[in-house]
N, C-alpha and C. Protein backbone atom coordinates (compact mmCIF):
# COMPACT_ATOMS: atom_id res chain seq x y z
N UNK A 1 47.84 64.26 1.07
CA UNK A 1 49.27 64.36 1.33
C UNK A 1 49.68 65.77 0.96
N UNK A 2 50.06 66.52 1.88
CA UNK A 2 50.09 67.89 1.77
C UNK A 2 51.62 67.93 0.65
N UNK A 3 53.11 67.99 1.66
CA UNK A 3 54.40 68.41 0.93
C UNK A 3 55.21 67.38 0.13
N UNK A 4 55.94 68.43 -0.54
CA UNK A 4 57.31 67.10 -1.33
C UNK A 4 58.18 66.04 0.27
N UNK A 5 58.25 66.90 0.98
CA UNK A 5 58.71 65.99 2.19
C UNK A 5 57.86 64.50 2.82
N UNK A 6 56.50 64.93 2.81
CA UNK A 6 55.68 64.05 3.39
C UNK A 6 55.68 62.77 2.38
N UNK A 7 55.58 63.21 0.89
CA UNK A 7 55.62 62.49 -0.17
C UNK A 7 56.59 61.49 -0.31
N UNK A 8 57.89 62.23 -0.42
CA UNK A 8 59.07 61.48 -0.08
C UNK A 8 59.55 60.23 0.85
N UNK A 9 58.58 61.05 2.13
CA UNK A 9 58.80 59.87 3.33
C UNK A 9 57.90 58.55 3.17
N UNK A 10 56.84 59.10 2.48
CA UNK A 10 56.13 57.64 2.07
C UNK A 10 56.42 57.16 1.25
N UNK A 11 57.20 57.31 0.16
CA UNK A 11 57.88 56.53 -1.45
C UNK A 11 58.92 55.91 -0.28
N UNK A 12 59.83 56.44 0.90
CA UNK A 12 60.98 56.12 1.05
C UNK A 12 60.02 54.70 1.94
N UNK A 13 58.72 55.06 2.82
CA UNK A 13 58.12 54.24 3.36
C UNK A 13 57.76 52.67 2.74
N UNK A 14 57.32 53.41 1.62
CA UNK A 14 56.65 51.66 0.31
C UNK A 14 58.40 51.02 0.39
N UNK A 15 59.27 51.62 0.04
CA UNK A 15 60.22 51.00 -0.16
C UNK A 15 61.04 50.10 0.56
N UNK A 16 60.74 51.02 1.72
CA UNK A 16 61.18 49.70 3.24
C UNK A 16 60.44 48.75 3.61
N UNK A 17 58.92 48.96 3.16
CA UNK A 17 58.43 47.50 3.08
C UNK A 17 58.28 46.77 2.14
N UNK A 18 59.00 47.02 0.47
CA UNK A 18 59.82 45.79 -0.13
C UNK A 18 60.94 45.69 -0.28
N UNK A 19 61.60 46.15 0.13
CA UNK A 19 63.27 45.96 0.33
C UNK A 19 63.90 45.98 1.52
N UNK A 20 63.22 45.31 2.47
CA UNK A 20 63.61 45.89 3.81
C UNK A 20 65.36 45.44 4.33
N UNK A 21 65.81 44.79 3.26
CA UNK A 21 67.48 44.71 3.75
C UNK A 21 67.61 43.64 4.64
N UNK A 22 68.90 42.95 5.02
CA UNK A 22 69.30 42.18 6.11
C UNK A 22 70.87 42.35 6.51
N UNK A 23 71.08 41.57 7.26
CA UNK A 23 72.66 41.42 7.52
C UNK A 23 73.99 41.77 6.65
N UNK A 24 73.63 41.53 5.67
CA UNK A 24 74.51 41.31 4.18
C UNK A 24 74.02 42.51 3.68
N UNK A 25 72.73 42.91 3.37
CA UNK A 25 72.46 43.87 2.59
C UNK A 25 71.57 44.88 2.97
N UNK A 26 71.86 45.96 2.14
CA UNK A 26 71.23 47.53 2.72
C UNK A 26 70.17 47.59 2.30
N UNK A 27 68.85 48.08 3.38
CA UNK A 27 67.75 47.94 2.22
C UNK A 27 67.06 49.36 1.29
N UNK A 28 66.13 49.38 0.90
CA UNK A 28 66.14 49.72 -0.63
C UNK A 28 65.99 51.26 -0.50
N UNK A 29 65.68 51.49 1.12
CA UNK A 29 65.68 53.23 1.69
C UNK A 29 67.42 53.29 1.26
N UNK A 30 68.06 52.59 2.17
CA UNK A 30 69.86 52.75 2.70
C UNK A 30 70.38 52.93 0.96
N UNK A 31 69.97 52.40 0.16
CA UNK A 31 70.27 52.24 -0.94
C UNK A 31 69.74 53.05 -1.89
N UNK A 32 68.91 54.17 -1.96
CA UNK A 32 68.27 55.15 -2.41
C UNK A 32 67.46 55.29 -3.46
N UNK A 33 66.91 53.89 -3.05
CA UNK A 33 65.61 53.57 -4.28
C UNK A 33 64.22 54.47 -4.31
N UNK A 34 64.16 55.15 -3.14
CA UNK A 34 63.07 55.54 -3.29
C UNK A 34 63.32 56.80 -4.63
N UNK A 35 63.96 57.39 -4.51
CA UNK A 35 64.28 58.61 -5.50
C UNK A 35 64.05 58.16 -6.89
N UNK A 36 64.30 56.77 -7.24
CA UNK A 36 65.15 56.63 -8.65
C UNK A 36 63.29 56.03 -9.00
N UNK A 37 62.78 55.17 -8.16
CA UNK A 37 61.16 54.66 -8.09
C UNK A 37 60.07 55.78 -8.52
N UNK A 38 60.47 57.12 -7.70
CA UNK A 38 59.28 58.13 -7.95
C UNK A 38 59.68 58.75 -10.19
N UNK A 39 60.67 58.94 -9.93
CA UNK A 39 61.86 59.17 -11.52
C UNK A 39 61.07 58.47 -12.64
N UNK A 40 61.45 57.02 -12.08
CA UNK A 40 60.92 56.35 -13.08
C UNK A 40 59.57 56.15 -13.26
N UNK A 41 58.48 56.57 -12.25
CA UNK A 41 57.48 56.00 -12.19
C UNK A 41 56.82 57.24 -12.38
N UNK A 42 57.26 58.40 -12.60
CA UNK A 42 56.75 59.45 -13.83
C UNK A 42 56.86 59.16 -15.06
N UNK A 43 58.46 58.73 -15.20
CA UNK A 43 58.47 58.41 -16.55
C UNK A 43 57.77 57.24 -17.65
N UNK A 44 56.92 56.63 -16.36
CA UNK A 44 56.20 55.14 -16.96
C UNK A 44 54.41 55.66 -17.11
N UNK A 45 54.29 55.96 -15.62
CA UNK A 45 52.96 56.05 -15.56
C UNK A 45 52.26 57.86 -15.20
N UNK A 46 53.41 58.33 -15.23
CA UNK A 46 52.99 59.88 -15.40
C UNK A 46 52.72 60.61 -14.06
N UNK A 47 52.53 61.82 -14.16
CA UNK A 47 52.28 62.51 -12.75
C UNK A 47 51.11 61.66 -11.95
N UNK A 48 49.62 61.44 -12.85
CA UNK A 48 48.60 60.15 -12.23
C UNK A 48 49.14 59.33 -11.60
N UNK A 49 50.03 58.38 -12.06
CA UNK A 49 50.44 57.40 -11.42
C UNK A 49 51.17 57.42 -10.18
N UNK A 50 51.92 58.45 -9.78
CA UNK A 50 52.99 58.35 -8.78
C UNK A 50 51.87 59.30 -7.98
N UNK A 51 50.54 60.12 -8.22
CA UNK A 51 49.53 60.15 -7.73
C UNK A 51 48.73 58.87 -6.87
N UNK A 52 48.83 58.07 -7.47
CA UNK A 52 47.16 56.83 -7.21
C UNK A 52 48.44 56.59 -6.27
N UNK A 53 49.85 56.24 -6.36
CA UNK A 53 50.41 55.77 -5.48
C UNK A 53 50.27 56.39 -4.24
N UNK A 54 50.57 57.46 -4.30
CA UNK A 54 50.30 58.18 -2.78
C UNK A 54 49.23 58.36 -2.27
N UNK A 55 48.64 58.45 -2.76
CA UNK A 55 46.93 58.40 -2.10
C UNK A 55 46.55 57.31 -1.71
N UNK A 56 47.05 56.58 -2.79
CA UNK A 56 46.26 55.11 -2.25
C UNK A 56 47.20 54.34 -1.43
N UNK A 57 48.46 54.86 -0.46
CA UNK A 57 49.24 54.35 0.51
C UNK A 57 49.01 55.76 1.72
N UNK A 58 48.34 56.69 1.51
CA UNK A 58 48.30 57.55 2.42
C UNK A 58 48.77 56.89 3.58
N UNK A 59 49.42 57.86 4.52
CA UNK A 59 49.47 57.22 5.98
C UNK A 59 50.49 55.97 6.22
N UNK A 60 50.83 55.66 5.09
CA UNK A 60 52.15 54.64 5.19
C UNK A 60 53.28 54.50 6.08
N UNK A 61 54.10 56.01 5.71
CA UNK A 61 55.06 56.54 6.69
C UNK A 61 54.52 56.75 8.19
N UNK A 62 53.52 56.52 8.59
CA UNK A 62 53.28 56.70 10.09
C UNK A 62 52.57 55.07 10.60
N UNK A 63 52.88 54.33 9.63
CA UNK A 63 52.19 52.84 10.01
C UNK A 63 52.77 51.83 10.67
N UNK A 64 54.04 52.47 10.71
CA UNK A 64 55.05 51.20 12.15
C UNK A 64 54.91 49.96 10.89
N UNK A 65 54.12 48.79 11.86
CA UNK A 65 53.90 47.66 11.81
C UNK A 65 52.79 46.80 10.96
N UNK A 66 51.55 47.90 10.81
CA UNK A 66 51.09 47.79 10.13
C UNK A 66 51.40 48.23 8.24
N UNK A 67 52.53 48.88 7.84
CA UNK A 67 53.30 48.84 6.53
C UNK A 67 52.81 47.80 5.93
N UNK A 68 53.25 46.90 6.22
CA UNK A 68 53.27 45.60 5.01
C UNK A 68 51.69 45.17 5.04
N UNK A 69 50.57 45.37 5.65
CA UNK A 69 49.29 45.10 5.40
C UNK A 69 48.67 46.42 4.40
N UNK A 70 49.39 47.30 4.45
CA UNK A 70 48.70 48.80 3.72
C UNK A 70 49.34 48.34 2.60
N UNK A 71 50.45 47.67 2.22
CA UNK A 71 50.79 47.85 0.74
C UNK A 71 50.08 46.86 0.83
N UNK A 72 49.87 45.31 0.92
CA UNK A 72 49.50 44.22 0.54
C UNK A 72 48.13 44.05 -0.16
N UNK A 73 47.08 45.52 0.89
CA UNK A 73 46.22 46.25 0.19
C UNK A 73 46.03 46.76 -1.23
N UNK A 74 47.16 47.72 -1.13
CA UNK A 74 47.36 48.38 -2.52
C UNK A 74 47.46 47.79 -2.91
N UNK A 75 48.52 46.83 -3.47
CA UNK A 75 48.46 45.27 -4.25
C UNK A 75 47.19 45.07 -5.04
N UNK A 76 46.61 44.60 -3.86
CA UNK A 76 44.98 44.28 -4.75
C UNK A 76 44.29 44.77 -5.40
N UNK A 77 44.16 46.56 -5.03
CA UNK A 77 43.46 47.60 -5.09
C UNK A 77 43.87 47.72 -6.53
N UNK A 78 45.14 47.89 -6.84
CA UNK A 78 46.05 48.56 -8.14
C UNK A 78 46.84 47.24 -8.46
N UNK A 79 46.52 46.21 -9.12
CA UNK A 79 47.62 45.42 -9.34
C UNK A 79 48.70 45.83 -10.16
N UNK A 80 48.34 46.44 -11.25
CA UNK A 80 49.38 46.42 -12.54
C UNK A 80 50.04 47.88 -11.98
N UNK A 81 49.36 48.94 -11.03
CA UNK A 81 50.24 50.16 -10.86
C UNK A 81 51.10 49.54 -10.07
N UNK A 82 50.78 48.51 -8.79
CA UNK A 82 51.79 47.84 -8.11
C UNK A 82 52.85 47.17 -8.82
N UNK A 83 52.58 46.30 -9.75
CA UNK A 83 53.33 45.32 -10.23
C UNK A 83 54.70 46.18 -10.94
N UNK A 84 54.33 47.46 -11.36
CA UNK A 84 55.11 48.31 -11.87
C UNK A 84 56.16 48.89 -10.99
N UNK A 85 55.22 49.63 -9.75
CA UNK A 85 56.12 49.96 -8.95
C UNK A 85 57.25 48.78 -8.36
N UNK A 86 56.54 47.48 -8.10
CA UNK A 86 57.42 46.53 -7.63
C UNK A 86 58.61 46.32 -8.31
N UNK A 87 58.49 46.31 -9.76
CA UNK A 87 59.48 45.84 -11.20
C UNK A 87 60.86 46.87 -11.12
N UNK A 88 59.97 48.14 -10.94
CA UNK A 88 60.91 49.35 -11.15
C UNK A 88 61.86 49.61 -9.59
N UNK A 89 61.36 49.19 -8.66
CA UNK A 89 62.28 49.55 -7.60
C UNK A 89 62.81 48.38 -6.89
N UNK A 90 62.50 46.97 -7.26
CA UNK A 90 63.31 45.87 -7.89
C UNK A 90 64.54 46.09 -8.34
N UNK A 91 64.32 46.48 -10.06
CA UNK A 91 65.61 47.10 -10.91
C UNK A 91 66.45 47.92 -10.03
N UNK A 92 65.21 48.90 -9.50
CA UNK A 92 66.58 50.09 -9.41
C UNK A 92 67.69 49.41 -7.69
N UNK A 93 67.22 48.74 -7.11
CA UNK A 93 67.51 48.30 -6.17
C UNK A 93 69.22 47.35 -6.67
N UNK A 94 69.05 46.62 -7.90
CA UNK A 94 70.02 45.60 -7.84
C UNK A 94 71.37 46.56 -9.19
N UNK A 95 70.91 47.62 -9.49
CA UNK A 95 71.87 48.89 -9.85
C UNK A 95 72.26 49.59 -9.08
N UNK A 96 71.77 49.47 -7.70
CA UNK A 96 72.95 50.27 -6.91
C UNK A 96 74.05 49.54 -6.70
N UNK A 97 75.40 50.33 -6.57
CA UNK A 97 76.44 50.08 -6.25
C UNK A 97 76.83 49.59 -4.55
N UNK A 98 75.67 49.77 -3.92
CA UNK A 98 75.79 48.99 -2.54
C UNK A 98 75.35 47.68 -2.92
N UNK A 99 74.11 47.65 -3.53
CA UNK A 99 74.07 46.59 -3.49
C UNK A 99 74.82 44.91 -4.98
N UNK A 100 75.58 45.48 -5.16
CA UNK A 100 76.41 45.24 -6.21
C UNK A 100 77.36 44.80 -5.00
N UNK A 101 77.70 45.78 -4.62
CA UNK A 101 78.74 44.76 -3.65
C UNK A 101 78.43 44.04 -2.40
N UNK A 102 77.19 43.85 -2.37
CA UNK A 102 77.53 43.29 -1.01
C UNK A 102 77.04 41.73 -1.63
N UNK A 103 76.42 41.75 -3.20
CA UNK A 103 76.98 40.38 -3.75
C UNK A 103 77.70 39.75 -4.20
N UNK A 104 78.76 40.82 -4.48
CA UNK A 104 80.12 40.69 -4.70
C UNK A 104 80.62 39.64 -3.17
N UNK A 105 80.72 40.19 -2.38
CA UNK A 105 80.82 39.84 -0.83
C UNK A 105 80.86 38.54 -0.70
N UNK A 106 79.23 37.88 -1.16
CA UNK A 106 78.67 36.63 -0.72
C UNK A 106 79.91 35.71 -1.40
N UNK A 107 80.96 36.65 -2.67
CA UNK A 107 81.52 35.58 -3.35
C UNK A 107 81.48 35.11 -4.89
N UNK A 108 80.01 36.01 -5.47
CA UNK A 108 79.85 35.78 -6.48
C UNK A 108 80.50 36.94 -7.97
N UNK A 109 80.75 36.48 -8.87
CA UNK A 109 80.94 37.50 -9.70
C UNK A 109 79.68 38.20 -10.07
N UNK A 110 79.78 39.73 -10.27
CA UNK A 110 78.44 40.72 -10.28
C UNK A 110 79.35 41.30 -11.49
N UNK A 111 78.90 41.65 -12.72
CA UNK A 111 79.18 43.06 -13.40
C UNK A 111 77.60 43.76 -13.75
N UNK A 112 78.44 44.89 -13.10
CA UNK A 112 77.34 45.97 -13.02
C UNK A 112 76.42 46.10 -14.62
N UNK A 113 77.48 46.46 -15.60
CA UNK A 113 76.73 46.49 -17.03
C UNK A 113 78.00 44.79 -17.50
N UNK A 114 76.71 43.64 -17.61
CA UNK A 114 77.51 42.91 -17.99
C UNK A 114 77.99 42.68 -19.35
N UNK A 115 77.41 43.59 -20.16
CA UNK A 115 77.95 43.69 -21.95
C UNK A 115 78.58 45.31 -21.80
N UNK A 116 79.83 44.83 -23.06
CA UNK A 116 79.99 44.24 -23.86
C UNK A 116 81.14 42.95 -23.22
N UNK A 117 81.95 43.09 -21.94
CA UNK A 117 82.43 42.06 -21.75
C UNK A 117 81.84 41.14 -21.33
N UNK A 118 80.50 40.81 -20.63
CA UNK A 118 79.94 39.46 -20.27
C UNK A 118 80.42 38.71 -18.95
N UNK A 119 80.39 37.75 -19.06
CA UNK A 119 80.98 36.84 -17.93
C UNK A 119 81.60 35.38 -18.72
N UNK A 120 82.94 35.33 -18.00
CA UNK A 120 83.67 34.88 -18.66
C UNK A 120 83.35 32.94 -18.32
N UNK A 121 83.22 32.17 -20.04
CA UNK A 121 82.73 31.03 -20.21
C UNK A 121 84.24 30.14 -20.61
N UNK A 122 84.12 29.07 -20.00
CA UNK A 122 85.03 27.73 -20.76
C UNK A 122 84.94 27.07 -21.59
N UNK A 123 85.60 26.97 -22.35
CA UNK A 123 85.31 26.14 -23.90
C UNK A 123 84.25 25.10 -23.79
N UNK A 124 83.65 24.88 -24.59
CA UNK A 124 82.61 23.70 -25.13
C UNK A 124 83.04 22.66 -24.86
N UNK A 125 83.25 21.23 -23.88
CA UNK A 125 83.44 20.42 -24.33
C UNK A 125 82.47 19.30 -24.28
N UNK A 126 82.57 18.36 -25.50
CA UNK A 126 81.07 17.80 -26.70
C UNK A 126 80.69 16.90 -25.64
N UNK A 127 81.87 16.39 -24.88
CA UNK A 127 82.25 14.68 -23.79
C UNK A 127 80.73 15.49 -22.38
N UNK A 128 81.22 16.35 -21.72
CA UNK A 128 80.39 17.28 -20.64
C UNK A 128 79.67 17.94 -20.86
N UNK A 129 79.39 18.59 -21.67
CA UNK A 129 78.56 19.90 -21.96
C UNK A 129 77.56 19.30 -22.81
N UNK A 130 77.08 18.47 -24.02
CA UNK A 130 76.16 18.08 -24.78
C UNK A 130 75.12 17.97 -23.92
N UNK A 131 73.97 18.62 -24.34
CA UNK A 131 72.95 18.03 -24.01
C UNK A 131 72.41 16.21 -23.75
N UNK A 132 71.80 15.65 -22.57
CA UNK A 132 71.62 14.57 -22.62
C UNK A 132 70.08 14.02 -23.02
N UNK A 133 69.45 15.17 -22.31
CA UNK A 133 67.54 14.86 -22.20
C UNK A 133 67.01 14.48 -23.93
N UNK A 134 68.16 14.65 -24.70
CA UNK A 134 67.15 13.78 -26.15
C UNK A 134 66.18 14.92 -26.52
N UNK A 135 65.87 15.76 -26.45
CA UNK A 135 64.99 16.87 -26.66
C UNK A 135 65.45 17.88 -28.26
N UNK A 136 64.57 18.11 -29.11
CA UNK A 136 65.13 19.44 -30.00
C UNK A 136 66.00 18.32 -30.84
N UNK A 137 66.26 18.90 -32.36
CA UNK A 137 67.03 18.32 -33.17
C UNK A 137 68.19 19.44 -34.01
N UNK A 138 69.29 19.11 -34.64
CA UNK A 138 70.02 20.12 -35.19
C UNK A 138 69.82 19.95 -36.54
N UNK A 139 69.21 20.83 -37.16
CA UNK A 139 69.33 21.20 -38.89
C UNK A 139 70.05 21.75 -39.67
N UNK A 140 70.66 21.50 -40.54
CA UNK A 140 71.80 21.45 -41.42
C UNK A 140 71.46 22.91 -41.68
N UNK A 141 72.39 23.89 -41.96
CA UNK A 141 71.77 25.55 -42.85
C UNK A 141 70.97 25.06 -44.37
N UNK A 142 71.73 24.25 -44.49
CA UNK A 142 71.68 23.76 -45.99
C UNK A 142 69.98 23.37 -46.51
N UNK A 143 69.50 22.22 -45.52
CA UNK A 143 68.44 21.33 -45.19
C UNK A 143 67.30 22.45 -44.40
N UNK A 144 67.23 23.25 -44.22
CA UNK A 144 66.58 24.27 -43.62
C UNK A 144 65.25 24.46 -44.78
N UNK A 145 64.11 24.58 -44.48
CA UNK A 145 62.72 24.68 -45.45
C UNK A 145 62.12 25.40 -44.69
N UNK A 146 61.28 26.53 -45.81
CA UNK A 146 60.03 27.78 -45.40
C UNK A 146 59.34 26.54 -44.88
N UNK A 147 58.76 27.45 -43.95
CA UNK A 147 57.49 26.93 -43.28
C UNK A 147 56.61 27.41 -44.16
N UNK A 148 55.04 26.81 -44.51
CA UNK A 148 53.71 27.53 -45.13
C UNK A 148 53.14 28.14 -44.25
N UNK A 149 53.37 29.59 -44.18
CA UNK A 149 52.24 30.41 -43.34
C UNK A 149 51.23 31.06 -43.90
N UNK A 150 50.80 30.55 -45.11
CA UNK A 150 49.92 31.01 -45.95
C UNK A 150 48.57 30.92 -44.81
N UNK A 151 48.59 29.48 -44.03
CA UNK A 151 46.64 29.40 -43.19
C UNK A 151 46.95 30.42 -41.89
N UNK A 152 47.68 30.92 -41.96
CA UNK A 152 47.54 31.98 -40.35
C UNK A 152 46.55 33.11 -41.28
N UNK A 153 46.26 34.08 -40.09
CA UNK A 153 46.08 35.35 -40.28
C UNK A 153 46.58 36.30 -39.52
N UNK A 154 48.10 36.30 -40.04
CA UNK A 154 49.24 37.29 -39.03
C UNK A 154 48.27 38.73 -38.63
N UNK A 155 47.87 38.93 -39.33
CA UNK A 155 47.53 40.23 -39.28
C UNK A 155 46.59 40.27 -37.92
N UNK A 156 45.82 39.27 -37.45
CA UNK A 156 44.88 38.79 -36.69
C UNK A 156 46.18 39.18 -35.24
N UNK A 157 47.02 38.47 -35.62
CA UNK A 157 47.94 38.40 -34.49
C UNK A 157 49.15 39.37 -34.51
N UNK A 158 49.15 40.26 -34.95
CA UNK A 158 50.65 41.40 -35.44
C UNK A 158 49.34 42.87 -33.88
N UNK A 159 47.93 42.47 -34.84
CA UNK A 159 47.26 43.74 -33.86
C UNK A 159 46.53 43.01 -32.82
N UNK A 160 46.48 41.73 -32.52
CA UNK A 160 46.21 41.42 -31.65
C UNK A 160 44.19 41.71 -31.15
N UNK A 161 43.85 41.39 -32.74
CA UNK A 161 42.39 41.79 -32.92
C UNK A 161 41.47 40.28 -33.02
């Protein structure tokens, strides 16, 4: 892959074949994921990584129809570099402000950063809201007892050795 242009057109390429958009919504090119995907995916997996990506999708941007069999490839080839790229331009996809509203649209409440206000809840009531399935019990603060973790060996499990 010779230029920053050619490069570009294939990040913008991977992206239209997982976000390819519909009626309601813009997909993840229209929405300018590819930019924020290459960003982050230095910042995760380093110049290498946004490397293996392009190489190992060479020829993407000129694949029409065949797209979605060249990534489905990569997939296999690179799972966890995929699974990353998928995660990260996922995210960055449902932070755009297009696409914020066009679920706004469908009807639903969206806040963009939903803390520190949240989404707004109705009081508790014990009659509707209690749990029914019998599952889990409630313990007093009071009635509360250490567990003995004397037979573990945290340490076994803190490094994961």
């Amino acid at each position: 892959m010779s230029g920053p242009r050619e490069r570009a057109r294939l990040v913008e390429a991977l992206v239209a074949v997982l976000l390819p958009g519909d009626g309601d919504f813009p997909s993840g090119a229209e929405a300018g994921v590819q930019g924020k995907l290459a960003e982050r995916l230095l910042e995760t997996s380093g110049a290498a990584g946004l490397e293996r990506v392009i190489t190992g999708l060479a020829g993407l941007a000129e694949a029409g129809e065949a797209g979605p069999d060249m990534v489905r490839a990569f997939e296999r080839a690179e799972p966890a570099l995929f699974g990353a790229v998928r995660k990260i331009a996922y995210l960055t996809y449902y932070e755009s402000p297009f696409v914020q509203e066009a679920i706004r649209a469908l009807g639903f409440a969206y806040n963009a950063a939903p803390l520190p206000k949240g989404y707004g809840v109705g009081r508790f009531d014990e009659a509707t809201d209690r749990p029914t399935h019998g599952r889990g019990r409630y313990v007093k603060t009071n009635e509360v007892r250490r567990v003995d973790l004397s037979g573990l060996d945290l340490e076994e499990l803190r490094h994961g050795h």
